[in-house]
Every structure is written in C-alpha cells, then in structure tokens.
Protein backbone atom coordinates (compact mmCIF):
# COMPACT_ATOMS: atom_id res chain seq x y z
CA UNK A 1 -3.03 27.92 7.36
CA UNK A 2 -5.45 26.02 5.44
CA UNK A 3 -8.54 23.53 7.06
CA UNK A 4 -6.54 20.97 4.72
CA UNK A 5 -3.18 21.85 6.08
CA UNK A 6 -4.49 21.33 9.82
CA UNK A 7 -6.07 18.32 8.45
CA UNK A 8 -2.51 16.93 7.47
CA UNK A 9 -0.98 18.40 10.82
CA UNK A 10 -3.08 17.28 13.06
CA UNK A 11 -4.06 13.21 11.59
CA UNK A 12 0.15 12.16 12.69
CA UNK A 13 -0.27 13.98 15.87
CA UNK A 14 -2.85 11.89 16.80
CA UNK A 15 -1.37 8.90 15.19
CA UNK A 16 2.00 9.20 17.27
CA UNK A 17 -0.49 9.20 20.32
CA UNK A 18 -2.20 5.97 19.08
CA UNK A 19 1.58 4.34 18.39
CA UNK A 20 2.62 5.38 22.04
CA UNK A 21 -0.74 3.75 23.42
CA UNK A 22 0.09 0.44 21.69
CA UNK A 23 3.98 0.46 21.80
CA UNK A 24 4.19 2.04 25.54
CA UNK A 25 1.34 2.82 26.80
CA UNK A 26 1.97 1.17 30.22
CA UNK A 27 4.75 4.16 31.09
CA UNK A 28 3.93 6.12 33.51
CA UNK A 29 4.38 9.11 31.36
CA UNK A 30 2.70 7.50 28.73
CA UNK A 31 -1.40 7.57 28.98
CA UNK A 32 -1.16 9.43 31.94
CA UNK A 33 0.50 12.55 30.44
CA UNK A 34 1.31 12.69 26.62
CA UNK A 35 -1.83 10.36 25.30
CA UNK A 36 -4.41 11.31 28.11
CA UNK A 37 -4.07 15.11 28.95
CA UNK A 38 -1.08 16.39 26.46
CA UNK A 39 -2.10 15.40 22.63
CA UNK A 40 -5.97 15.70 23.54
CA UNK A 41 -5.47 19.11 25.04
CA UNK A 42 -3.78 20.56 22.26
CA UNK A 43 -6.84 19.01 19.91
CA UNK A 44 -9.19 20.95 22.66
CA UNK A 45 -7.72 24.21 22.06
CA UNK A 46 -7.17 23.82 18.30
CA UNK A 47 -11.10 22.45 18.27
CA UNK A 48 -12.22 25.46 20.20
CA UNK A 49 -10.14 27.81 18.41
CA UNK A 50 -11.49 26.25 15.54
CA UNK A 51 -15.44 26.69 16.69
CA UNK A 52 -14.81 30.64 17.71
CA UNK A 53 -13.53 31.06 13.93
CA UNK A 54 -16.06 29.59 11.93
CA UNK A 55 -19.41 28.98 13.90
CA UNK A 56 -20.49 31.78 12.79
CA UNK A 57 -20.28 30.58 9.10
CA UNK A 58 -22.57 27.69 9.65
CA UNK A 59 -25.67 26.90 8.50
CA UNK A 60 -27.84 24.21 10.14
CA UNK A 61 -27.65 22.98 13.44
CA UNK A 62 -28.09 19.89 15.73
CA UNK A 63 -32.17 19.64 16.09
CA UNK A 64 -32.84 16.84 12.60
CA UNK A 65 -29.97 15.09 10.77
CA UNK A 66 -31.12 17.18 7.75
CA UNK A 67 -29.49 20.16 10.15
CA UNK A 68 -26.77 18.39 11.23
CA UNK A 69 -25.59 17.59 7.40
CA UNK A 70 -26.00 21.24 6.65
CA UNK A 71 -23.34 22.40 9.60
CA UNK A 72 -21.04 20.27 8.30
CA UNK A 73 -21.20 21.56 4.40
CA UNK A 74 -18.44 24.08 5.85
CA UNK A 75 -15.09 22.62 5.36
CA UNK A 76 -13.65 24.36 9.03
CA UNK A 77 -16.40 22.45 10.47
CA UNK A 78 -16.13 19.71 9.32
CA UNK A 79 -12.51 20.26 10.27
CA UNK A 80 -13.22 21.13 14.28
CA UNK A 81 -15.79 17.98 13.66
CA UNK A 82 -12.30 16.06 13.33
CA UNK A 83 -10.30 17.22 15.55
CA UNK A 84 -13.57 16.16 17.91
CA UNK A 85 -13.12 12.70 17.45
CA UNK A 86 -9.07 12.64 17.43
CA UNK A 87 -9.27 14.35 20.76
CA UNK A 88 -12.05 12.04 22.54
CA UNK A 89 -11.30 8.27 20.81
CA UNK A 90 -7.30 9.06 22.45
CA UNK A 91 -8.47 10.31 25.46
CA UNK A 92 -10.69 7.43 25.93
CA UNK A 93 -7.82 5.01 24.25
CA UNK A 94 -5.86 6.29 26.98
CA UNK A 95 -8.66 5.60 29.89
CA UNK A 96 -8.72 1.85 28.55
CA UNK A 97 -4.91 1.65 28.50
CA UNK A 98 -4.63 3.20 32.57
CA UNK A 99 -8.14 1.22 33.58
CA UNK A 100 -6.50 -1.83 32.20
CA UNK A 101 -3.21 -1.66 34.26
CA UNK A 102 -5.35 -0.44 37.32
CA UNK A 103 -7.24 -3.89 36.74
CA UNK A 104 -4.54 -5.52 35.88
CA UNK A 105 -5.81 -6.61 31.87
CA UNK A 106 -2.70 -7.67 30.11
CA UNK A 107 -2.11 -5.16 27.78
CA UNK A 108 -1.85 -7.66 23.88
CA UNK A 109 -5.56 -7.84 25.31
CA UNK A 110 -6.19 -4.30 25.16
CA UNK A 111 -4.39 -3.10 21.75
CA UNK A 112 -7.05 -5.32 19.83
CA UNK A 113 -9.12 -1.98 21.60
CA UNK A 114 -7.26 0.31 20.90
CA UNK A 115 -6.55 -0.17 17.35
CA UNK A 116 -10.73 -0.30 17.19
CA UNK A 117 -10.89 2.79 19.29
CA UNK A 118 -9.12 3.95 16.78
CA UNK A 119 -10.80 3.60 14.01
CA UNK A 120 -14.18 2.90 15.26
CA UNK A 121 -14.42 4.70 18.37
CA UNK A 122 -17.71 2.98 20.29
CA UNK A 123 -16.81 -0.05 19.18
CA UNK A 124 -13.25 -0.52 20.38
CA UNK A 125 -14.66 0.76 23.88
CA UNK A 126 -17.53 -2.06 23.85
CA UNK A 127 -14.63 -4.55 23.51
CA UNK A 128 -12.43 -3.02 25.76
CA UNK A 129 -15.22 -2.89 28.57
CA UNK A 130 -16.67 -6.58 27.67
CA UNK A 131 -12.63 -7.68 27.77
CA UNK A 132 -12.70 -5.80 31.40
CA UNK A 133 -16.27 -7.76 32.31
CA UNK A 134 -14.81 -10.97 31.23
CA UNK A 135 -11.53 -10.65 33.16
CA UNK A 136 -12.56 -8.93 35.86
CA UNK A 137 -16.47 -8.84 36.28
CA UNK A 138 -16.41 -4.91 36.55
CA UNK A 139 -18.24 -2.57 34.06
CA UNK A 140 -17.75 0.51 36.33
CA UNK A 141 -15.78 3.31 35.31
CA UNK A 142 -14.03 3.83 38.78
CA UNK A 143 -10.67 2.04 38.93
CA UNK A 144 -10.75 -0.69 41.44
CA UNK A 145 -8.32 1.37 43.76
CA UNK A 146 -11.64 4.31 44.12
C-alpha cells in the first residue's frame, strides 16, 4: 500500500471513532472499548509499524525546529506523524467522554470538546477541563471514584 492509501484508510477510521464519541459515547462499550483502547490501538501498531519501516529514511531529528521540519520531508513520516495525533486526540476524546460521566458533566457539554479535540487537539482538552473546573471544581485527572 501507498503512505496516501493509509492516509485515506486510516482518516474514516478515526472519524467513525469521533462519530461514536459524540453520537454514543456514554455506552459502556463505547469510550471504554472501541474509542479508548480499540481504534487507538490499531493506530499504535500501524504508527509503530510505520516508524520500524521508514526511520531509517529520515533525515533530521527532534533537537531545533529546523530538524524537526527536515524528519518530516519524508512522506511515511509524515504519515506515522498522523496516525500520532489520530491515535492520542481519540484516546484523550475518549478520557473526556468517561471523566465526564464519572463526574457526572452532561454530555451536549462535552461534544463542544470533542469536536475541538478533534480538530484542535490542546484546545478542545483546555475546554473540556475548564467545563470540568466550572462544574465540578476538579482539575485532577483521577476520576472522583479514585
């Protein structure tokens, strides 16, 4: 297969996880299983079968931004780069989604989050967690039940 072909594969695989988040993310199966340990597992071994491929194609590396920009000239790379962030914004989607039922945060005031989890990563957590502060006064990230 291609880097674009996985590319096209794997952006609806995480976009059926980001639908079942919104749509039913309060089942038990839900962020527990498919969103939290099923979809982003499958983007962990893709991503690391992804790295063992191709880093040793790079060039660069992580110590200046100049370095950084150079890794990610290689399209498989930039690929596994990807497949990073698909993996970790729906794993932490799915943290918000079982944090806010453990706290007991409606959920309309979570998919605001989750939609900017989505497609800002940081920034949909910083709402979700000043939502949680503001409804419950709790910035921890132990459920209340710990």
């Amino acid at each position: 297969m291609t880097a674009d072909q996985i590319f096209s594969i794997s952006n609806p695989v995480a976009m059926v996880g980001w639908l079942i988040l919104i749509f039913a993310g309060r089942k038990k199966w839900a962020a527990s299983l498919v969103t939290g340990v099923v979809i982003p597992l499958l983007f962990a071994i893709l991503y690391t079968t992804l790295i063992l491929g191709h880093w040793g194609e790079r060039t660069g590396g992580f110590g200046s931004l100049s370095e950084v920009m150079a890794l990610f000239t290689n399209q498989w790379l930039v690929l596994a780069g990807w497949v990073h962030y698909l993996a970790f914004d729906l794993f932490v989607g799915s943290w918000e989604v079982r944090d806010a039922v453990a706290y007991k945060i409606p959920h309309i005031a979570v998919v605001p989050c989750l939609v900017l989890t989505f497609l800002f990563g940081p920034i949909g957590f910083l709402l979700y967690v000043a939502i949680r502060y503001a409804m419950r006064r709790s910035i921890s990230t132990e459920s209340p039940n710990s």
